[in-house]
Protein backbone atom coordinates (compact mmCIF):
# COMPACT_ATOMS: atom_id res chain seq x y z
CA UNK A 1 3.42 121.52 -152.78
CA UNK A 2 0.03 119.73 -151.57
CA UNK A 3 -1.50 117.41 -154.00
CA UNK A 4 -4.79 119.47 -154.37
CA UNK A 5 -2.16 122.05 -156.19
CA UNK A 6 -3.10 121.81 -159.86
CA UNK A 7 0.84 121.84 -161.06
CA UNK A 8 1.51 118.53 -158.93
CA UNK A 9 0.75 115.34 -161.05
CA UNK A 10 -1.00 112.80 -159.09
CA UNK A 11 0.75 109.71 -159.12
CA UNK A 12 0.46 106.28 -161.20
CA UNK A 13 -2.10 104.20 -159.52
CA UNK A 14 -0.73 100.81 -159.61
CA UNK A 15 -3.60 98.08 -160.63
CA UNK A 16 -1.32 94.72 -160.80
CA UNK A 17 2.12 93.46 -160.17
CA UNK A 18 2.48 89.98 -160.84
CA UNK A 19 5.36 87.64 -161.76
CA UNK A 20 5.33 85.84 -165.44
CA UNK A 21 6.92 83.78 -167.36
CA UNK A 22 8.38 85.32 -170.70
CA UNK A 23 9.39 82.50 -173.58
CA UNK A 24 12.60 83.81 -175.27
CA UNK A 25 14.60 81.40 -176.83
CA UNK A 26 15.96 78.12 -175.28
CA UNK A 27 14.37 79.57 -172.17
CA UNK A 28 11.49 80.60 -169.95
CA UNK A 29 12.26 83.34 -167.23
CA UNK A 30 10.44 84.72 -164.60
CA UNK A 31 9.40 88.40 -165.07
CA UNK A 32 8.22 90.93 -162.75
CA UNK A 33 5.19 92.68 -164.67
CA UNK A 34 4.27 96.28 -163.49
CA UNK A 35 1.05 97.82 -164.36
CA UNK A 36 -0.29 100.94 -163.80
CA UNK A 37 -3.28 103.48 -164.84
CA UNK A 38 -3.36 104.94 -168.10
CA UNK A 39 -2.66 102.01 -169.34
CA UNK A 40 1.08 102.25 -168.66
CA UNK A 41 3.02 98.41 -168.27
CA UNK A 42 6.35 97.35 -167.39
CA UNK A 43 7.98 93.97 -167.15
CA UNK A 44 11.37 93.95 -165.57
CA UNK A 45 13.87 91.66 -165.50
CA UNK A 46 14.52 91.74 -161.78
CA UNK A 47 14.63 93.96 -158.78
CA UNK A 48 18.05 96.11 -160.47
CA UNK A 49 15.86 96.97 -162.86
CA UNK A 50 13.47 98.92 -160.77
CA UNK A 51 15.83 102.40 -160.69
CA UNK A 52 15.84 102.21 -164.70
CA UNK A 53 11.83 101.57 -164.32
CA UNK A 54 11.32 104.33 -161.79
CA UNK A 55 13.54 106.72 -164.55
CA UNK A 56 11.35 105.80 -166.97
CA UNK A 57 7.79 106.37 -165.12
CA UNK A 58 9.47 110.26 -164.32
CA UNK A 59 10.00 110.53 -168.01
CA UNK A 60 7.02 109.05 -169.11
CA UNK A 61 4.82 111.67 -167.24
CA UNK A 62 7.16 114.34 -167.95
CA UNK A 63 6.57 113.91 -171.76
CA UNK A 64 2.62 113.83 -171.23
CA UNK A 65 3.40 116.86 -169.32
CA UNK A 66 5.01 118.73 -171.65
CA UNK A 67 2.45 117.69 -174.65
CA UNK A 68 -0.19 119.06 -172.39
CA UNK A 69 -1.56 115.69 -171.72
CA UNK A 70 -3.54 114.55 -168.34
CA UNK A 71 -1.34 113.91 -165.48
CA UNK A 72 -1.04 110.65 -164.59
């Protein structure tokens, strides 16, 4: 399928990945903060969370998919 076809999403355009630090209790951790178009963000723990992150993005456009919502 070429992405001019009209039934292939275009992907997430990704605007920022930077690391932060994230206060939880009796600590500050570094974070790796993912953010995309459509206003989409993810902060991950660490680079094993990136399959569980990648999961999610498929699911995430599936379900605008399915509500008839603009690809993203």
């Amino acid at each position: 399928m070429s992405s001019s076809d009209p039934g292939y999403p275009q992907p997430l355009k990704c605007t920022d990945a930077r690391f932060v630090e994230v206060e939880f209790p009796r600590q500050l951790r570094p974070r790796l903060v993912i953010e995309f178009s459509e206003g989409l963000s993810l902060l991950l723990e660490d680079r094993d969370a990136v399959p569980l992150a990648a999961d999610f993005i498929a699911a995430f456009r599936d379900h605008l998919a399915a509500k008839g919502g603009r690809p993203c």
